[in-house]
C-alpha atoms as a PDB file:
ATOM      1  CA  UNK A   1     -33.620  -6.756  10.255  1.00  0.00           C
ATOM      2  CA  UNK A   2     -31.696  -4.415   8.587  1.00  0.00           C
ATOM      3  CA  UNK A   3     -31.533  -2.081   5.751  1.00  0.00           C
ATOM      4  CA  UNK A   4     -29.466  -4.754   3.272  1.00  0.00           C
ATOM      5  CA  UNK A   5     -31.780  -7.535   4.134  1.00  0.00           C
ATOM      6  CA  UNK A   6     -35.328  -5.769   3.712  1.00  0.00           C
ATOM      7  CA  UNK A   7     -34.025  -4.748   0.436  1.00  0.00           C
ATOM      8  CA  UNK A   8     -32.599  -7.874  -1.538  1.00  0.00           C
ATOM      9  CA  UNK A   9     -32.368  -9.829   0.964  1.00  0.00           C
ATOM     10  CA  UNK A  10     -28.489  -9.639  -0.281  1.00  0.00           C
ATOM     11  CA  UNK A  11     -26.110  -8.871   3.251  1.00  0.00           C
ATOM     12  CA  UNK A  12     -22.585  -8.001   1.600  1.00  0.00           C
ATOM     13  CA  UNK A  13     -19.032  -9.271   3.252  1.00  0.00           C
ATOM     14  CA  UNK A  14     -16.955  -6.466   3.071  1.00  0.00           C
ATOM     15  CA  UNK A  15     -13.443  -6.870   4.059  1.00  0.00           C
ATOM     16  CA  UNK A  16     -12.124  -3.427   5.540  1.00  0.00           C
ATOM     17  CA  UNK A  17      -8.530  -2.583   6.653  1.00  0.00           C
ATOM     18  CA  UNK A  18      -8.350   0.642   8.817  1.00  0.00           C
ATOM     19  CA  UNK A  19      -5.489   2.498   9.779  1.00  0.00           C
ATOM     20  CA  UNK A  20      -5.279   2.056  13.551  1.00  0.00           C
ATOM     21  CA  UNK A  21      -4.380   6.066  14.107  1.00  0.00           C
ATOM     22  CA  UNK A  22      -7.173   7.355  11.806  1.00  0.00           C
ATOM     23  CA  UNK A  23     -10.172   5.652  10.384  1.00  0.00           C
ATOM     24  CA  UNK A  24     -10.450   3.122  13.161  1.00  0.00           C
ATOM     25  CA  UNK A  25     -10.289   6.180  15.371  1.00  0.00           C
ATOM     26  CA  UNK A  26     -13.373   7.503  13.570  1.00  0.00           C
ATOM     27  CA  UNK A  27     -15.452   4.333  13.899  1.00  0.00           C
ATOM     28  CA  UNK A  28     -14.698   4.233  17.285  1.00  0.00           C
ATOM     29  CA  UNK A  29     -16.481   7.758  17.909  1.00  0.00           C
ATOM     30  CA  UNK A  30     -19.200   7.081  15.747  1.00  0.00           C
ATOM     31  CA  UNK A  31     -20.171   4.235  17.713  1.00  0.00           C
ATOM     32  CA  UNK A  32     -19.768   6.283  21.017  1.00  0.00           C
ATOM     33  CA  UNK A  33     -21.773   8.720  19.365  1.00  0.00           C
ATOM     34  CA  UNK A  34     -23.896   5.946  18.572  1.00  0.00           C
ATOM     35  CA  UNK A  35     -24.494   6.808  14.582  1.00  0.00           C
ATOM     36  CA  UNK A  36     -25.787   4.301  12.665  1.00  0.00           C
ATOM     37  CA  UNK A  37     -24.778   2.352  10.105  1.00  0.00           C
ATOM     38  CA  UNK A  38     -24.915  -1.122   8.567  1.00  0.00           C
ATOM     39  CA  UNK A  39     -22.805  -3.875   9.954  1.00  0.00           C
ATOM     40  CA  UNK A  40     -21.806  -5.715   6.739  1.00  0.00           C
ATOM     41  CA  UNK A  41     -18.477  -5.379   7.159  1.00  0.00           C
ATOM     42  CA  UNK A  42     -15.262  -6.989   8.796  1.00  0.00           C
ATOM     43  CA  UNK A  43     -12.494  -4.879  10.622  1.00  0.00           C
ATOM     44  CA  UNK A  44      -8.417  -5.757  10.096  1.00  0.00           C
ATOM     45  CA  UNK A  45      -6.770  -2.971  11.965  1.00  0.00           C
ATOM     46  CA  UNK A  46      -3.336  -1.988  10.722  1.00  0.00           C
ATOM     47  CA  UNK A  47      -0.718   0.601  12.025  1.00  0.00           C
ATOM     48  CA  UNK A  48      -1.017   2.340   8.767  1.00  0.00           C
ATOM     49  CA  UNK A  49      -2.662   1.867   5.303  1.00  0.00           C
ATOM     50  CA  UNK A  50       1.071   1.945   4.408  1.00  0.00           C
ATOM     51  CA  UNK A  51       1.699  -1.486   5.345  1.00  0.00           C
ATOM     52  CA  UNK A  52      -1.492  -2.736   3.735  1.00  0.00           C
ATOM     53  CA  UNK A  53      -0.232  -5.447   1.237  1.00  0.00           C
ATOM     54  CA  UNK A  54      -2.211  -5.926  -1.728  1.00  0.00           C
ATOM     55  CA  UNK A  55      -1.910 -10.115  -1.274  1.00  0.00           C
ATOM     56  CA  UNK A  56      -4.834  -9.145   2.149  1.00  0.00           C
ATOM     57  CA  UNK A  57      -6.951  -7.501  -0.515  1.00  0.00           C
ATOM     58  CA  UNK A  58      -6.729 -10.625  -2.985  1.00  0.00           C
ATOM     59  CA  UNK A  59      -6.911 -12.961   0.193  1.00  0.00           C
ATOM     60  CA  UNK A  60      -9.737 -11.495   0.645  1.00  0.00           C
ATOM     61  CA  UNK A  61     -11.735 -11.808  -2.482  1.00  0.00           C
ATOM     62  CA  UNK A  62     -10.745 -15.554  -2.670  1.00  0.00           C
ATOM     63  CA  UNK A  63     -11.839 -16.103   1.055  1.00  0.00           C
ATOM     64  CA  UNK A  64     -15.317 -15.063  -0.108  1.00  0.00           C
ATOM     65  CA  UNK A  65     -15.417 -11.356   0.444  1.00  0.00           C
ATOM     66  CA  UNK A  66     -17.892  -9.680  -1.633  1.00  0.00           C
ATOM     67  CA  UNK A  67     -15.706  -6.182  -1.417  1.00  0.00           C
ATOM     68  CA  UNK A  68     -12.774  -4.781   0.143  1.00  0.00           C
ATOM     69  CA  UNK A  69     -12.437  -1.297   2.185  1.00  0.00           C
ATOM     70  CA  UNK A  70      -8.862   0.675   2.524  1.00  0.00           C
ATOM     71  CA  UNK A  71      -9.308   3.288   4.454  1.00  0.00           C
ATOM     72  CA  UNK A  72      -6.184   5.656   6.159  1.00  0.00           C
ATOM     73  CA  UNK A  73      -5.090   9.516   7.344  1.00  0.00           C
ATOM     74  CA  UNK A  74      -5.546  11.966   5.208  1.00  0.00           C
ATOM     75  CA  UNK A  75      -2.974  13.051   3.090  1.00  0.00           C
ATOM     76  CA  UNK A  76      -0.281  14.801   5.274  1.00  0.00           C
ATOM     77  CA  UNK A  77      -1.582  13.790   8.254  1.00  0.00           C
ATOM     78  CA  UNK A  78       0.014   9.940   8.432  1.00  0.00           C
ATOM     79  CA  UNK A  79       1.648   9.010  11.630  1.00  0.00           C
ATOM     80  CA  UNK A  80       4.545   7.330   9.577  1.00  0.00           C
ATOM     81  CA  UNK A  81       4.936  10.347   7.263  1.00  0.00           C
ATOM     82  CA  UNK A  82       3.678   9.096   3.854  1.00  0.00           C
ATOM     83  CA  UNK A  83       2.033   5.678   4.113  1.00  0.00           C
ATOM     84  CA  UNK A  84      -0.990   6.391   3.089  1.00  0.00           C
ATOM     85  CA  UNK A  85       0.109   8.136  -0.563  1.00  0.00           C
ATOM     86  CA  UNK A  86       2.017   4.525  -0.746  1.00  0.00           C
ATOM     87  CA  UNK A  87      -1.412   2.713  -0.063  1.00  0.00           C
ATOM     88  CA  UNK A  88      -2.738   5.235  -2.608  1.00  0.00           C
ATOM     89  CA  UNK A  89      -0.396   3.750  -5.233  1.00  0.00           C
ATOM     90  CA  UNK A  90      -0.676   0.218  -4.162  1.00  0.00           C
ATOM     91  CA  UNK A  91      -4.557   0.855  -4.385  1.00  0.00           C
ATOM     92  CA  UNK A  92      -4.538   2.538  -7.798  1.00  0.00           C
ATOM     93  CA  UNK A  93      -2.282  -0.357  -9.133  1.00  0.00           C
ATOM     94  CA  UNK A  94      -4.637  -3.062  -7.762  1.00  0.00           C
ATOM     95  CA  UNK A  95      -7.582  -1.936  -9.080  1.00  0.00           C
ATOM     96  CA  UNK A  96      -7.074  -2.075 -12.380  1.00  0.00           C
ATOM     97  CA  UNK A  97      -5.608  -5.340 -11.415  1.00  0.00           C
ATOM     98  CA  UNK A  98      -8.529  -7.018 -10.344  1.00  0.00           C
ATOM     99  CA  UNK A  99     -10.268  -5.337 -13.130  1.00  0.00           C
ATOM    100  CA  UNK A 100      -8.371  -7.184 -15.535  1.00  0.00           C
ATOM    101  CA  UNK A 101      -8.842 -10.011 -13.377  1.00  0.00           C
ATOM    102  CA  UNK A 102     -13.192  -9.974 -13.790  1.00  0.00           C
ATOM    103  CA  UNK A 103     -13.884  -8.207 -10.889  1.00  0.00           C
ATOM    104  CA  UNK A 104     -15.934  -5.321 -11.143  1.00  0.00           C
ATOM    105  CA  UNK A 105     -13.908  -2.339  -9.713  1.00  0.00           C
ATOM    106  CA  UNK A 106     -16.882  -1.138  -7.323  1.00  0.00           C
ATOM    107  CA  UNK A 107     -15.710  -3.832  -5.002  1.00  0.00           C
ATOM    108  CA  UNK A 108     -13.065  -2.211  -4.127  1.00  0.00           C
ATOM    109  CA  UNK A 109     -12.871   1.350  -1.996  1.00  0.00           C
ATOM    110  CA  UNK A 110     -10.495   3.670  -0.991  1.00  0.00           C
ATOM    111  CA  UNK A 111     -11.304   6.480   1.561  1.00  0.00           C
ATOM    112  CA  UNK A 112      -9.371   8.968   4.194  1.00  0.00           C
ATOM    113  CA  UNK A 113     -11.300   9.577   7.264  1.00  0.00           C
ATOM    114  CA  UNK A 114      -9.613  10.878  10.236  1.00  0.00           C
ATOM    115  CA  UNK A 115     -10.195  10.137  13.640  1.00  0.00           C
ATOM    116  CA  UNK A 116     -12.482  12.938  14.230  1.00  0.00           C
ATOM    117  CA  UNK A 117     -14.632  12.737  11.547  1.00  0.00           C
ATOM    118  CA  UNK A 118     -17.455  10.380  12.878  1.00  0.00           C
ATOM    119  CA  UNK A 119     -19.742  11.602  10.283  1.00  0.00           C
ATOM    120  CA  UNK A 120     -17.760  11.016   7.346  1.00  0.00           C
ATOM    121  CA  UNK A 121     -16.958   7.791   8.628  1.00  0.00           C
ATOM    122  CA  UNK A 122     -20.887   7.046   8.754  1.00  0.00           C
ATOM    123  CA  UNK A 123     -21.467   8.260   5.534  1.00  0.00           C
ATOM    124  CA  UNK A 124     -18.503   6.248   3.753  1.00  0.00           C
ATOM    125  CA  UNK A 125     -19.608   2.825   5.554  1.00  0.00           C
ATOM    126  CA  UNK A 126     -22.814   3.188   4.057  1.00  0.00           C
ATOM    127  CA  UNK A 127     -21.685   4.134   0.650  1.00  0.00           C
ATOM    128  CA  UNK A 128     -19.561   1.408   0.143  1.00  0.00           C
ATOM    129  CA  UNK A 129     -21.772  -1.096   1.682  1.00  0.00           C
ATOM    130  CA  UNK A 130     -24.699   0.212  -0.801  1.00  0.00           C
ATOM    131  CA  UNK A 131     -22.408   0.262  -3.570  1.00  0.00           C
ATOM    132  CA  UNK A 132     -21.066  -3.800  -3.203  1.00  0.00           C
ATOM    133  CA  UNK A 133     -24.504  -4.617  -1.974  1.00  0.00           C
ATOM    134  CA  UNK A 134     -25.901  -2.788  -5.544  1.00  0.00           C
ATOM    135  CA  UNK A 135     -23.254  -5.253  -7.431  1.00  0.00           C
ATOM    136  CA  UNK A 136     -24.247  -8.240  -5.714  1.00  0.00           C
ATOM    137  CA  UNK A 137     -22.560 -11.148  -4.642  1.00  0.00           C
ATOM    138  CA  UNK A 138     -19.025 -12.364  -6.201  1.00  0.00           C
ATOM    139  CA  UNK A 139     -19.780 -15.545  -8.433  1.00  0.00           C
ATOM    140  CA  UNK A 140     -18.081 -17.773  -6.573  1.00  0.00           C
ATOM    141  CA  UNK A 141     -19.027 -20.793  -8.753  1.00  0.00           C
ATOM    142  CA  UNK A 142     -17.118 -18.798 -11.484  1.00  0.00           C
ATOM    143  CA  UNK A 143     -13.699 -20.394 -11.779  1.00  0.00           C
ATOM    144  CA  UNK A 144     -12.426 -17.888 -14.565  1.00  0.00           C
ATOM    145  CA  UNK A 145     -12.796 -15.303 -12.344  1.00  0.00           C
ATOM    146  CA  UNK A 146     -11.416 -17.491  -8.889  1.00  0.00           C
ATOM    147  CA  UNK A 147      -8.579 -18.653 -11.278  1.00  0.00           C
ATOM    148  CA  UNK A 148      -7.490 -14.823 -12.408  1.00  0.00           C
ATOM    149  CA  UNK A 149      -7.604 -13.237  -9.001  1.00  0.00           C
ATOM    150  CA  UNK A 150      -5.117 -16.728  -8.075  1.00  0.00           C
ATOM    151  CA  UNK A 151      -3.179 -16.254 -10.854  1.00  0.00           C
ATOM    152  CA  UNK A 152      -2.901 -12.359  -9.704  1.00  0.00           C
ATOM    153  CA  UNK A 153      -1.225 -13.359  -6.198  1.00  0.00           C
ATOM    154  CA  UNK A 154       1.946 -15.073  -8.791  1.00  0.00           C
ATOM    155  CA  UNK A 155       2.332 -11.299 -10.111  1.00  0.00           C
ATOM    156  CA  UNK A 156       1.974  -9.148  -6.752  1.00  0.00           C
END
């Protein structure tokens, strides 16, 4: 049993989109290294944070995730020169989107972790599982909310 469940008894669904080059470079050491972290979340591997599209984010929430992950190169570092300062503006815009939209902005999480940085990778996969996990579940019996992040997907 882990952490999440001994706790609440709450196990988050966390959506997370990695950039292929970076971030999902950095999980992959951290589980050679074999560091430890919760599982609560979901993996969609992308060629850059660049081409993240802020309908997966919203496809997300409706398909029943509880929060959504973004994470990318560090600034300067992008294999396709600036993609991640575009996923940076997409991100930024979105947020305050789905705030609008009901959903508490916590749910959503934006990080850079490069490919060598098992550690911070670690550290950032617990944070953000902690931090949905402290929100709780998305009411998904609340159709205000269901019908503003829908109505969202006619504006993006």
């Amino acid at each position: 049993m882990n952490e999440c469940n001994e706790n609440t008894g709450f196990r988050p669904r966390i959506a997370a989109f990695f950039c292929n080059w970076c971030t999902y470079g950095g999980a992959d050491l951290a589980g050679v290294n074999r560091l430890q972290y919760p599982a609560d979340f979901r993996v969609v591997r992308l060629p850059c944070t660049g081409r993240m599209n802020p309908e997966f984010v919203l496809h997300a929430f409706r398909q029943g995730a509880d929060g959504v992950w973004v994470s990318g190169c560090h600034p300067g570092d992008c294999h396709y020169i600036a993609g991640n300062m575009y996923a940076r503006r997409r991100f930024t815009m979105l947020r305050e989107l789905l705030e609008y939209a009901g959903l508490d902005p916590g749910r959503l999480h934006f990080s850079w972790i490069s490919s060598a940085e098992a550690e911070k990778f670690q550290r950032t996969a617990k944070n953000v599982i902690e931090t949905v996990r402290a929100l709780g579940p998305v009411d998904a019996a609340n159709a205000a909310t269901k019908t503003m992040v829908m109505e969202l997907r006619k504006v993006i």
